[in-house]
PDB file of N, CA and C in Angstrom:
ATOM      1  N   UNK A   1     -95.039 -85.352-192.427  1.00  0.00           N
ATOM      2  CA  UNK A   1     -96.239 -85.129-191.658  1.00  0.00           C
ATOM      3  C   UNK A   1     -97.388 -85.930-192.267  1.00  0.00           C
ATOM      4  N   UNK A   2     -98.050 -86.438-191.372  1.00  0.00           N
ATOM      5  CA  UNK A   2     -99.325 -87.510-192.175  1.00  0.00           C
ATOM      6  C   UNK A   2    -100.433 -86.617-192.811  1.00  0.00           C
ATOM      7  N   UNK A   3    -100.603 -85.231-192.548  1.00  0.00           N
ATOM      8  CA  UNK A   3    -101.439 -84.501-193.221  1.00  0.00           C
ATOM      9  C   UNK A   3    -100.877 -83.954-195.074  1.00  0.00           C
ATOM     10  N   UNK A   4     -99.944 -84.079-195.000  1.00  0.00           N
ATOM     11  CA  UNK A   4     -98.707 -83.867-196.285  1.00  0.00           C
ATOM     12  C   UNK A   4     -98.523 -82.515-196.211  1.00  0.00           C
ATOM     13  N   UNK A   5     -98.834 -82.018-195.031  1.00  0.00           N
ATOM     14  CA  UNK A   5     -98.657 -80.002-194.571  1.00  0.00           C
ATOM     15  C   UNK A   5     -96.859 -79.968-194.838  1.00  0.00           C
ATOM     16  N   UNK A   6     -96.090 -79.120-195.172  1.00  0.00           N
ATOM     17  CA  UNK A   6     -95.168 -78.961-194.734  1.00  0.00           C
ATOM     18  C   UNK A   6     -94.905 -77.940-193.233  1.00  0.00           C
ATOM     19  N   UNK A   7     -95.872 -77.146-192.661  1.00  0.00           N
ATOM     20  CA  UNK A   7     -96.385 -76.564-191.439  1.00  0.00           C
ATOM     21  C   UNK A   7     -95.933 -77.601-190.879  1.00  0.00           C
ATOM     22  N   UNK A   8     -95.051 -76.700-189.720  1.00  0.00           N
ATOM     23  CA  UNK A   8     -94.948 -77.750-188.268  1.00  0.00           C
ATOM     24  C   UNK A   8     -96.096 -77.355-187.693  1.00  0.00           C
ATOM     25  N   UNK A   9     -96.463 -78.550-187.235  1.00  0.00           N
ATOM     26  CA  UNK A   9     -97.981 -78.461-186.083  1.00  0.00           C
ATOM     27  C   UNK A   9     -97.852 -77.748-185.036  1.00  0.00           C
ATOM     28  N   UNK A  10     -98.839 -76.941-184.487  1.00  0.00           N
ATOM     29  CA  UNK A  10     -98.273 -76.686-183.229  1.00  0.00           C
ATOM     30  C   UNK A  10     -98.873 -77.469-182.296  1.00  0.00           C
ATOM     31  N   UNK A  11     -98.203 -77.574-180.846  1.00  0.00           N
ATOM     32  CA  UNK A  11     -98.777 -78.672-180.182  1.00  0.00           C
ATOM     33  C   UNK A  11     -99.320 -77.839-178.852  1.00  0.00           C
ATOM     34  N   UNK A  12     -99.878 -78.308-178.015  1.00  0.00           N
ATOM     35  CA  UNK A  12    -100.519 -77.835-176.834  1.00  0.00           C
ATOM     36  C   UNK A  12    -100.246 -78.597-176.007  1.00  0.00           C
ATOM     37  N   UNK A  13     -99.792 -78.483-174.566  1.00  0.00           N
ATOM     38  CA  UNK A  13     -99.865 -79.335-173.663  1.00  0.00           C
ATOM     39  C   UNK A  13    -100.997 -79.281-173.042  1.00  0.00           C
ATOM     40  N   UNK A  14    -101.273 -80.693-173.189  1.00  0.00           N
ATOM     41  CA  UNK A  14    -102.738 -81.243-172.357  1.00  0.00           C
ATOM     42  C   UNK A  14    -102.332 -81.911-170.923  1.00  0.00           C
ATOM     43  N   UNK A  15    -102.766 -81.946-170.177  1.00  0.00           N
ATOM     44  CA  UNK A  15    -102.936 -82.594-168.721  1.00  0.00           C
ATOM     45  C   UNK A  15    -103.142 -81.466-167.848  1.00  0.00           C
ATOM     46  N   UNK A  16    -102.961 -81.823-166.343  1.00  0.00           N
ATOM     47  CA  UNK A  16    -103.209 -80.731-165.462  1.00  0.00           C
ATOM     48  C   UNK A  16    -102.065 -80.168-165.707  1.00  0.00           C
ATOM     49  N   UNK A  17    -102.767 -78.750-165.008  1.00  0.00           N
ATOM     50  CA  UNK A  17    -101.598 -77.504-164.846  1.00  0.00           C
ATOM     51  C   UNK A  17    -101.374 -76.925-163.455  1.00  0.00           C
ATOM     52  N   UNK A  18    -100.574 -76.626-163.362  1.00  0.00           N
ATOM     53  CA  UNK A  18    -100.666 -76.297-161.669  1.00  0.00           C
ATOM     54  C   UNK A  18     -99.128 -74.862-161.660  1.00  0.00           C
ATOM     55  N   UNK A  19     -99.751 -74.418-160.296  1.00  0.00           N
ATOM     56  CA  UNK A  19     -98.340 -72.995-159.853  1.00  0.00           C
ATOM     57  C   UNK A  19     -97.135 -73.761-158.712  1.00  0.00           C
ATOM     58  N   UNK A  20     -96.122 -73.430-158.465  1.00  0.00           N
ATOM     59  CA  UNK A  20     -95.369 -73.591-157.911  1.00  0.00           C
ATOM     60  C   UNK A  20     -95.065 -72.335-157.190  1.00  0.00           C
ATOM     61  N   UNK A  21     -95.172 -72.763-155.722  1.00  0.00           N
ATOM     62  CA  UNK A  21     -94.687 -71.323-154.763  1.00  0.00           C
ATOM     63  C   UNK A  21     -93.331 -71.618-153.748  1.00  0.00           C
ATOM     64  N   UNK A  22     -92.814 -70.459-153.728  1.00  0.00           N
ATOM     65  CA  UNK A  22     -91.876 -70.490-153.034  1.00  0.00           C
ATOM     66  C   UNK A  22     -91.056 -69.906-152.343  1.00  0.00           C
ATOM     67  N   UNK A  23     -90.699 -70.344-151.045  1.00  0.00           N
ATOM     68  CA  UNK A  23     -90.659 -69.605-149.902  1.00  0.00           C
ATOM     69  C   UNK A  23     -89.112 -69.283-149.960  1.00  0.00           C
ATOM     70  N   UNK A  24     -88.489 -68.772-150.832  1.00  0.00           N
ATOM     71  CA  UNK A  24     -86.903 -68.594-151.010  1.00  0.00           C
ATOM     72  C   UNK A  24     -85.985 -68.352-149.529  1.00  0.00           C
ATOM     73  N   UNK A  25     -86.695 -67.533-148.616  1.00  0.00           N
ATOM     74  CA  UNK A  25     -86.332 -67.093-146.803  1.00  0.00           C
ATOM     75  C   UNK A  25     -85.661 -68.442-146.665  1.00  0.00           C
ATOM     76  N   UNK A  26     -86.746 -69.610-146.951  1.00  0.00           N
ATOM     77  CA  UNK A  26     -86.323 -70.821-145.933  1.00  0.00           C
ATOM     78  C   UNK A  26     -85.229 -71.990-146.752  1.00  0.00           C
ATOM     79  N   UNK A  27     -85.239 -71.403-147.977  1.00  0.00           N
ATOM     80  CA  UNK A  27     -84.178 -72.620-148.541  1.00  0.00           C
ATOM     81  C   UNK A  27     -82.831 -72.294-148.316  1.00  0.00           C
ATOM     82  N   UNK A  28     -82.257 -73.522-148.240  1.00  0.00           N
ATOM     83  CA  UNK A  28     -81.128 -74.132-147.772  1.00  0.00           C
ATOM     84  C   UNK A  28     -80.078 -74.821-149.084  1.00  0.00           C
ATOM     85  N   UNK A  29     -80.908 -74.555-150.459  1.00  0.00           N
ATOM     86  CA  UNK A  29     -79.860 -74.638-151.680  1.00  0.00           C
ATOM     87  C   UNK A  29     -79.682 -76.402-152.163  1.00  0.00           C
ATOM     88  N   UNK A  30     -80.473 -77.335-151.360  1.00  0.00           N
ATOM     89  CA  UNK A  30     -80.004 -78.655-151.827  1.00  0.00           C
ATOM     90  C   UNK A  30     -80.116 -79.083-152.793  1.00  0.00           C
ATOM     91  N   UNK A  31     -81.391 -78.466-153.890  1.00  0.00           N
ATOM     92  CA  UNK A  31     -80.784 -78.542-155.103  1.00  0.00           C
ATOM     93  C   UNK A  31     -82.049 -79.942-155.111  1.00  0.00           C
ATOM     94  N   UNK A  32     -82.989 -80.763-154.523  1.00  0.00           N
ATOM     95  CA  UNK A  32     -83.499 -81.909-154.642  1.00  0.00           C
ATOM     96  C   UNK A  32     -85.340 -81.073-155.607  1.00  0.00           C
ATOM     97  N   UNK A  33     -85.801 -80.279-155.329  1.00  0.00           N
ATOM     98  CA  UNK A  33     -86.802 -79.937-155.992  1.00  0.00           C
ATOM     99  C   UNK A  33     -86.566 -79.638-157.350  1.00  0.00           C
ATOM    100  N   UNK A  34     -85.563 -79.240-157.724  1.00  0.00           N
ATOM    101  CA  UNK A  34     -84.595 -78.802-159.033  1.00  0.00           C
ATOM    102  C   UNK A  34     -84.647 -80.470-160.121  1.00  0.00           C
ATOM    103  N   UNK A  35     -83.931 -81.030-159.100  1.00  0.00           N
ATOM    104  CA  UNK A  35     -83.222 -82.453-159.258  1.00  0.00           C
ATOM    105  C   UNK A  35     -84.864 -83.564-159.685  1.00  0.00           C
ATOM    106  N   UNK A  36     -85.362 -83.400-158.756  1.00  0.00           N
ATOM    107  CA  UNK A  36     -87.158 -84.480-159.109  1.00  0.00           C
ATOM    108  C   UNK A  36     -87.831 -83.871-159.682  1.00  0.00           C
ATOM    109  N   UNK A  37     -88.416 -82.780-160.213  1.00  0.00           N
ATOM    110  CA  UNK A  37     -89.242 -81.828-160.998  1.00  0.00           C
ATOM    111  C   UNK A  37     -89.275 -82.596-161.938  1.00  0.00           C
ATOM    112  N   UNK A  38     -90.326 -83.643-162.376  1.00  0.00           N
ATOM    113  CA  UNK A  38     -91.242 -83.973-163.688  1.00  0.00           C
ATOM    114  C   UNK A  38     -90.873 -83.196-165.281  1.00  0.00           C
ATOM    115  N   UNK A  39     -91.255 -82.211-164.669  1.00  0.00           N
ATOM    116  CA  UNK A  39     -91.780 -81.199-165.793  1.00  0.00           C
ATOM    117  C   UNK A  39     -90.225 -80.576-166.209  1.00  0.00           C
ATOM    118  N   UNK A  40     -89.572 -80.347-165.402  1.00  0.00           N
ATOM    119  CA  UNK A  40     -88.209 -79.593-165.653  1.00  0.00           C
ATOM    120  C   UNK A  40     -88.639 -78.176-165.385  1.00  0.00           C
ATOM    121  N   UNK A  41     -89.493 -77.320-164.282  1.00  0.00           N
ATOM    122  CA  UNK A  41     -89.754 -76.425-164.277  1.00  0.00           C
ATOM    123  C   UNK A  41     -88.495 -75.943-163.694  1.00  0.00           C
ATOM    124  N   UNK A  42     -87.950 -75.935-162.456  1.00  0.00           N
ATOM    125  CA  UNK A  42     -87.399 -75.170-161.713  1.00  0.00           C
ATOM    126  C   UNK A  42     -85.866 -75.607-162.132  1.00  0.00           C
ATOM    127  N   UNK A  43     -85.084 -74.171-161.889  1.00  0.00           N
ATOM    128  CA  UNK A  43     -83.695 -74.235-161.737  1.00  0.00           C
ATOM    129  C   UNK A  43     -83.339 -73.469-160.791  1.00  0.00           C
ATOM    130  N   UNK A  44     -81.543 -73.539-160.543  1.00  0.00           N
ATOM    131  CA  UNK A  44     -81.340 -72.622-159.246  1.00  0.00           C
ATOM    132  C   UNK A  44     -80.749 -71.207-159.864  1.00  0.00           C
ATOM    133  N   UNK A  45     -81.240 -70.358-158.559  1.00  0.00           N
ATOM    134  CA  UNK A  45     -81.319 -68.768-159.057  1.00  0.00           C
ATOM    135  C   UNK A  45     -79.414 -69.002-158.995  1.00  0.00           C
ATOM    136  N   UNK A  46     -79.246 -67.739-159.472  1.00  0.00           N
ATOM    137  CA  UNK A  46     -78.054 -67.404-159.523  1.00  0.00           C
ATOM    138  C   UNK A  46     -77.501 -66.545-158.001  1.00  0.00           C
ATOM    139  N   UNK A  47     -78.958 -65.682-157.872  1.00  0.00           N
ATOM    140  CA  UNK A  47     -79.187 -65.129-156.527  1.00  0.00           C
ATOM    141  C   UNK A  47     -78.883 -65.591-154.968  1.00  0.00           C
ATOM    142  N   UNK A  48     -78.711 -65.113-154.024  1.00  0.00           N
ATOM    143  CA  UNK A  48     -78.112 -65.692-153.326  1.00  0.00           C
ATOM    144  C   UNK A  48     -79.785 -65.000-151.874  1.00  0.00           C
ATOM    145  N   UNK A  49     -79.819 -66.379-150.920  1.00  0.00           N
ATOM    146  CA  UNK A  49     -81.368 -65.889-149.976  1.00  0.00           C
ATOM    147  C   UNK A  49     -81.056 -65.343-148.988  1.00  0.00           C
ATOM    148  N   UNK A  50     -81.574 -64.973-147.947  1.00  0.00           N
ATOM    149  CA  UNK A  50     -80.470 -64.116-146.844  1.00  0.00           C
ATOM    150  C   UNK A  50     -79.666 -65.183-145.650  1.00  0.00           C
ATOM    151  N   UNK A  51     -79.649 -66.646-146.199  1.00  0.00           N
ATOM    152  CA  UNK A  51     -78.605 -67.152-145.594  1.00  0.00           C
ATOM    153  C   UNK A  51     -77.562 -67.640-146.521  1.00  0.00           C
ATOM    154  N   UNK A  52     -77.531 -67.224-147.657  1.00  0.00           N
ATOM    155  CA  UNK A  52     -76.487 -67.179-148.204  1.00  0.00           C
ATOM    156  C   UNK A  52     -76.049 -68.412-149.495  1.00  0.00           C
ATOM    157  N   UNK A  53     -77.488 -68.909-149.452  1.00  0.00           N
ATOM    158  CA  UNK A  53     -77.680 -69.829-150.657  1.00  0.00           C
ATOM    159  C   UNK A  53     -78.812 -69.808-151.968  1.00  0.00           C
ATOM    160  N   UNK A  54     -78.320 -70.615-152.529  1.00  0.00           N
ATOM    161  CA  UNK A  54     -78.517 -70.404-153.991  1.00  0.00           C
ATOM    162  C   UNK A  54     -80.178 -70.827-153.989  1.00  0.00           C
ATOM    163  N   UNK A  55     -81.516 -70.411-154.400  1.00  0.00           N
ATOM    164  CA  UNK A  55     -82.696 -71.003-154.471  1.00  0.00           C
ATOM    165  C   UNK A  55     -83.135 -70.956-155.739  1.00  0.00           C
ATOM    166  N   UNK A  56     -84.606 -72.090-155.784  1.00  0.00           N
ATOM    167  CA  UNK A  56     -84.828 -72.256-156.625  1.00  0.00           C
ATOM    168  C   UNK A  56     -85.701 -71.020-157.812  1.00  0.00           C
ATOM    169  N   UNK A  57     -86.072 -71.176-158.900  1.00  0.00           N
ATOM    170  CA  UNK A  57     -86.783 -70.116-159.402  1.00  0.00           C
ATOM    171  C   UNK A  57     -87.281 -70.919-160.096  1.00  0.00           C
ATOM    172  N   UNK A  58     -88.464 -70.986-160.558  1.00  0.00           N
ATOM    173  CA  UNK A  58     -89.596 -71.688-161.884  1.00  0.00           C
ATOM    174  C   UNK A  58     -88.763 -70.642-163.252  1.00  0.00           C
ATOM    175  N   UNK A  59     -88.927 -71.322-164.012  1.00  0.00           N
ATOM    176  CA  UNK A  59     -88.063 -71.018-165.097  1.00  0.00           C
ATOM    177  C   UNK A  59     -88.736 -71.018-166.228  1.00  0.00           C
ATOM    178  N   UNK A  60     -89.573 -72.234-166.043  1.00  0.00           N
ATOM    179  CA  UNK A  60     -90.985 -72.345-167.119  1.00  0.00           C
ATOM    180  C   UNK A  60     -91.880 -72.570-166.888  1.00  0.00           C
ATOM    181  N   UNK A  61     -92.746 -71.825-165.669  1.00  0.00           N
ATOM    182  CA  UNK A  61     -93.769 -71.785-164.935  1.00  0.00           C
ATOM    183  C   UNK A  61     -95.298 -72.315-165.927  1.00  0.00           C
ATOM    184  N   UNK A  62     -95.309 -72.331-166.936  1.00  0.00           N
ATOM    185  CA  UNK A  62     -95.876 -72.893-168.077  1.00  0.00           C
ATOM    186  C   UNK A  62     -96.152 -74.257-167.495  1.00  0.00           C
ATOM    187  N   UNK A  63     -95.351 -74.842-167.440  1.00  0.00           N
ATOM    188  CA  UNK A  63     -94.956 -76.365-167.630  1.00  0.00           C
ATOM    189  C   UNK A  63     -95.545 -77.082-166.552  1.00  0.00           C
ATOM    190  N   UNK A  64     -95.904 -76.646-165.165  1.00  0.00           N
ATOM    191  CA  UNK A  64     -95.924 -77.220-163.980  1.00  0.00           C
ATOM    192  C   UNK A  64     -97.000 -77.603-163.962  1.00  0.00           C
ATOM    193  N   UNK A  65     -97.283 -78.705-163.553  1.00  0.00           N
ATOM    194  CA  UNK A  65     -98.402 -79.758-163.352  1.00  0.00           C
ATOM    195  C   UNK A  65     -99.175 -79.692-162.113  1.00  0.00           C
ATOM    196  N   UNK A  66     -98.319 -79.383-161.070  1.00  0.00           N
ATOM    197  CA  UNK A  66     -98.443 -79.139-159.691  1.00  0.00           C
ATOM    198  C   UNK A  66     -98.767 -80.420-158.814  1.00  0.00           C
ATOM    199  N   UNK A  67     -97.897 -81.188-159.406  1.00  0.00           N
ATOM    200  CA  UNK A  67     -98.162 -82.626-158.699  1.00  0.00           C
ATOM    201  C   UNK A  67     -97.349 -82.365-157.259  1.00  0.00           C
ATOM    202  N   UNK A  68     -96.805 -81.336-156.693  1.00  0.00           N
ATOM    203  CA  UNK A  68     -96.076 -81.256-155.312  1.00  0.00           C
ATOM    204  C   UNK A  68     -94.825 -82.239-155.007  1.00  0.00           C
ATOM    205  N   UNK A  69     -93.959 -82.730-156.165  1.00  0.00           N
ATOM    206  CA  UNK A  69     -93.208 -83.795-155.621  1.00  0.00           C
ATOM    207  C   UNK A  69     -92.022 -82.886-155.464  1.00  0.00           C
ATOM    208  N   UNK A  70     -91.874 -81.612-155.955  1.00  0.00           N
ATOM    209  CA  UNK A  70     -90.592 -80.706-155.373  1.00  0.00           C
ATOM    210  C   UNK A  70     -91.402 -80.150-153.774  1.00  0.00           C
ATOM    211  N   UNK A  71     -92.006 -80.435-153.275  1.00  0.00           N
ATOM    212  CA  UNK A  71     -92.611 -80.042-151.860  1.00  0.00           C
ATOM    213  C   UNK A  71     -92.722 -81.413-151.079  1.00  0.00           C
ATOM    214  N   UNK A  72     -92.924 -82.765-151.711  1.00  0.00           N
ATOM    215  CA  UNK A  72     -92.675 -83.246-150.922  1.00  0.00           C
ATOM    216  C   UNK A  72     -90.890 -84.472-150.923  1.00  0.00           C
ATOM    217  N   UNK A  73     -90.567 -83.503-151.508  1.00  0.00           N
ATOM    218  CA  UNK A  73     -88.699 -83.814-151.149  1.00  0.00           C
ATOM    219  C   UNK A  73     -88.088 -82.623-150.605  1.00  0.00           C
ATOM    220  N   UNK A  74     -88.519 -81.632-150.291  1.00  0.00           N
ATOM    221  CA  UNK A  74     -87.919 -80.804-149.757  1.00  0.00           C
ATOM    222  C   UNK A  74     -87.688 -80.446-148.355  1.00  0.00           C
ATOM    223  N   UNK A  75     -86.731 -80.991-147.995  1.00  0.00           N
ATOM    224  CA  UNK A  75     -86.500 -81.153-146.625  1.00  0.00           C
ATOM    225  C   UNK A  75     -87.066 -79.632-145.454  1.00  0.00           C
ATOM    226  N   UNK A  76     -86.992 -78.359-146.112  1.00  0.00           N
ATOM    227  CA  UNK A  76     -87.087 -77.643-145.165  1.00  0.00           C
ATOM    228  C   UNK A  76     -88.479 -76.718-145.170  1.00  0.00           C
ATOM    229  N   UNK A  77     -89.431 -77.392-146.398  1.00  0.00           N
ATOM    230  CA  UNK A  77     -90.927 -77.043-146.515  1.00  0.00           C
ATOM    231  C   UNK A  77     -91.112 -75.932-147.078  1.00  0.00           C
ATOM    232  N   UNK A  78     -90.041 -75.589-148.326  1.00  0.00           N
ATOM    233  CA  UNK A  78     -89.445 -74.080-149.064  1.00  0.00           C
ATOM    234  C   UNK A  78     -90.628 -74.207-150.070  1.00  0.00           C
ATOM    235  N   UNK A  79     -90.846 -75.394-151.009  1.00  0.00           N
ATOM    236  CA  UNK A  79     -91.524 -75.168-151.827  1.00  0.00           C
ATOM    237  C   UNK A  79     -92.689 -76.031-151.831  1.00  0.00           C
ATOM    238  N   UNK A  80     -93.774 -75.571-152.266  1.00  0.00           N
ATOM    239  CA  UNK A  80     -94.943 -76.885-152.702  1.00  0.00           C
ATOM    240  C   UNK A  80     -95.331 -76.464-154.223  1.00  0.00           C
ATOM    241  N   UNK A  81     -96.155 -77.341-154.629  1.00  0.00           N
ATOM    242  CA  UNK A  81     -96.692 -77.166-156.097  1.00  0.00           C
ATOM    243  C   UNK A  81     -98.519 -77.497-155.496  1.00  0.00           C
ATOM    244  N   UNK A  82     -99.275 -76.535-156.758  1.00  0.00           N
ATOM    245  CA  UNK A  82    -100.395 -76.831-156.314  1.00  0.00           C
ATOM    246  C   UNK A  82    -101.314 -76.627-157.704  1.00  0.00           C
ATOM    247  N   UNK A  83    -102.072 -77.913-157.741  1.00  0.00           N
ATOM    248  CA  UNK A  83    -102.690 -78.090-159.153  1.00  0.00           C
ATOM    249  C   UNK A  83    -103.783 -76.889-159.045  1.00  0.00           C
ATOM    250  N   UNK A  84    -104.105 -76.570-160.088  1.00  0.00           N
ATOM    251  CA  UNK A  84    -105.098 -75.726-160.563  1.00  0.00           C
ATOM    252  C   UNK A  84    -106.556 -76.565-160.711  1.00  0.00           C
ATOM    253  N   UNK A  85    -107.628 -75.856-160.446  1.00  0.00           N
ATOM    254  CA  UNK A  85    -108.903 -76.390-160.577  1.00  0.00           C
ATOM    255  C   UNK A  85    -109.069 -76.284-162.758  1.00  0.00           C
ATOM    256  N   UNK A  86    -110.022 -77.457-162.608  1.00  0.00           N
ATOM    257  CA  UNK A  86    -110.346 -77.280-164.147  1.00  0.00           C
ATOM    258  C   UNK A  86    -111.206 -75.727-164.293  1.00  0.00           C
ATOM    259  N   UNK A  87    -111.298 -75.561-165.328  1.00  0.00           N
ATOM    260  CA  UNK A  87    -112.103 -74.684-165.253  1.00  0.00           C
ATOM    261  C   UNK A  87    -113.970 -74.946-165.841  1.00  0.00           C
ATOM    262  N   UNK A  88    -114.882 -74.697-165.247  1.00  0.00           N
ATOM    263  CA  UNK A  88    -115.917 -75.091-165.653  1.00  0.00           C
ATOM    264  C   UNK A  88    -116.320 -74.265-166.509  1.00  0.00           C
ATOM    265  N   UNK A  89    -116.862 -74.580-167.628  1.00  0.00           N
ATOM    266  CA  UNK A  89    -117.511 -73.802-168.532  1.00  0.00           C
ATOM    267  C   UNK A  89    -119.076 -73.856-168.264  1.00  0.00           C
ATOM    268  N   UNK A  90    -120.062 -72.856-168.535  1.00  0.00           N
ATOM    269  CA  UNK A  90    -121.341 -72.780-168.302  1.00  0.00           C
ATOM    270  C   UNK A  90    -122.317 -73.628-169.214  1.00  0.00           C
ATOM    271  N   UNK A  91    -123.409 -74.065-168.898  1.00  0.00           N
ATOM    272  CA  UNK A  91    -123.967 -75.586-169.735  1.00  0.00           C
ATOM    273  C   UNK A  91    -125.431 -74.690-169.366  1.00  0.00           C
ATOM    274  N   UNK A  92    -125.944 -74.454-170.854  1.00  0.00           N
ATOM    275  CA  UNK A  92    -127.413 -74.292-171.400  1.00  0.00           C
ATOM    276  C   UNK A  92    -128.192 -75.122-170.265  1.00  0.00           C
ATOM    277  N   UNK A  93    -129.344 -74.594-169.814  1.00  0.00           N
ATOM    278  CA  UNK A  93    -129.740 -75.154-168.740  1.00  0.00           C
ATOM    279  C   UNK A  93    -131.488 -75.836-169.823  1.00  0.00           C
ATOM    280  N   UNK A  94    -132.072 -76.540-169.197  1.00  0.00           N
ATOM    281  CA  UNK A  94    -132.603 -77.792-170.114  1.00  0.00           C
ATOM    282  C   UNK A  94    -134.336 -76.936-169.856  1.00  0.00           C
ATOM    283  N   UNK A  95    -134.456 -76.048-168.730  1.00  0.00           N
ATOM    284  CA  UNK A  95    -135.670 -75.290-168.647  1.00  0.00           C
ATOM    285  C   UNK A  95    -136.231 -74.596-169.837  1.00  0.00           C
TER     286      UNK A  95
END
């Protein structure tokens, strides 16, 4: 370590963060939001939806950026991702 700590650092993920929602009713199991996920959030449930296929579940809901690219490969409009606003902190006013 360049500090000569023997402590592992801990690290933080920085960039946007975002939720992933999902409409389990309408998936169809293809497995492509799973498959393009950036982040590696989502895997498939073990569960079965009431047509009889396997959907997705966020797994490390942590992780998601919410860039929407498992919403926009998903053929049947099951899932989107959606970034989070920053959060503003309050600023001493100059009066």
């Amino acid at each position: 370590m360049p500090d000569g700590s023997d402590q592992p650092r801990k690290t933080t993920r920085s960039g946007p963060r975002g939720d992933v929602y999902i409409h389990k009713d309408r998936c169809k199991g293809c497995g492509f939001c799973v498959e393009f996920c950036p982040t590696h959030v989502l895997e498939m449930s073990h569960d079965y939806n009431p047509k009889g296929y396997h959907y997705p579940v966020a797994s490390k809901p942590d992780a998601c950026s919410g860039c929407d690219l498992c919403g926009m490969y998903c053929p049947d409009f099951a899932i989107f991702g959606v970034r989070r606003r920053a959060e503003c902190k309050p600023t001493a006013s100059a009066s």
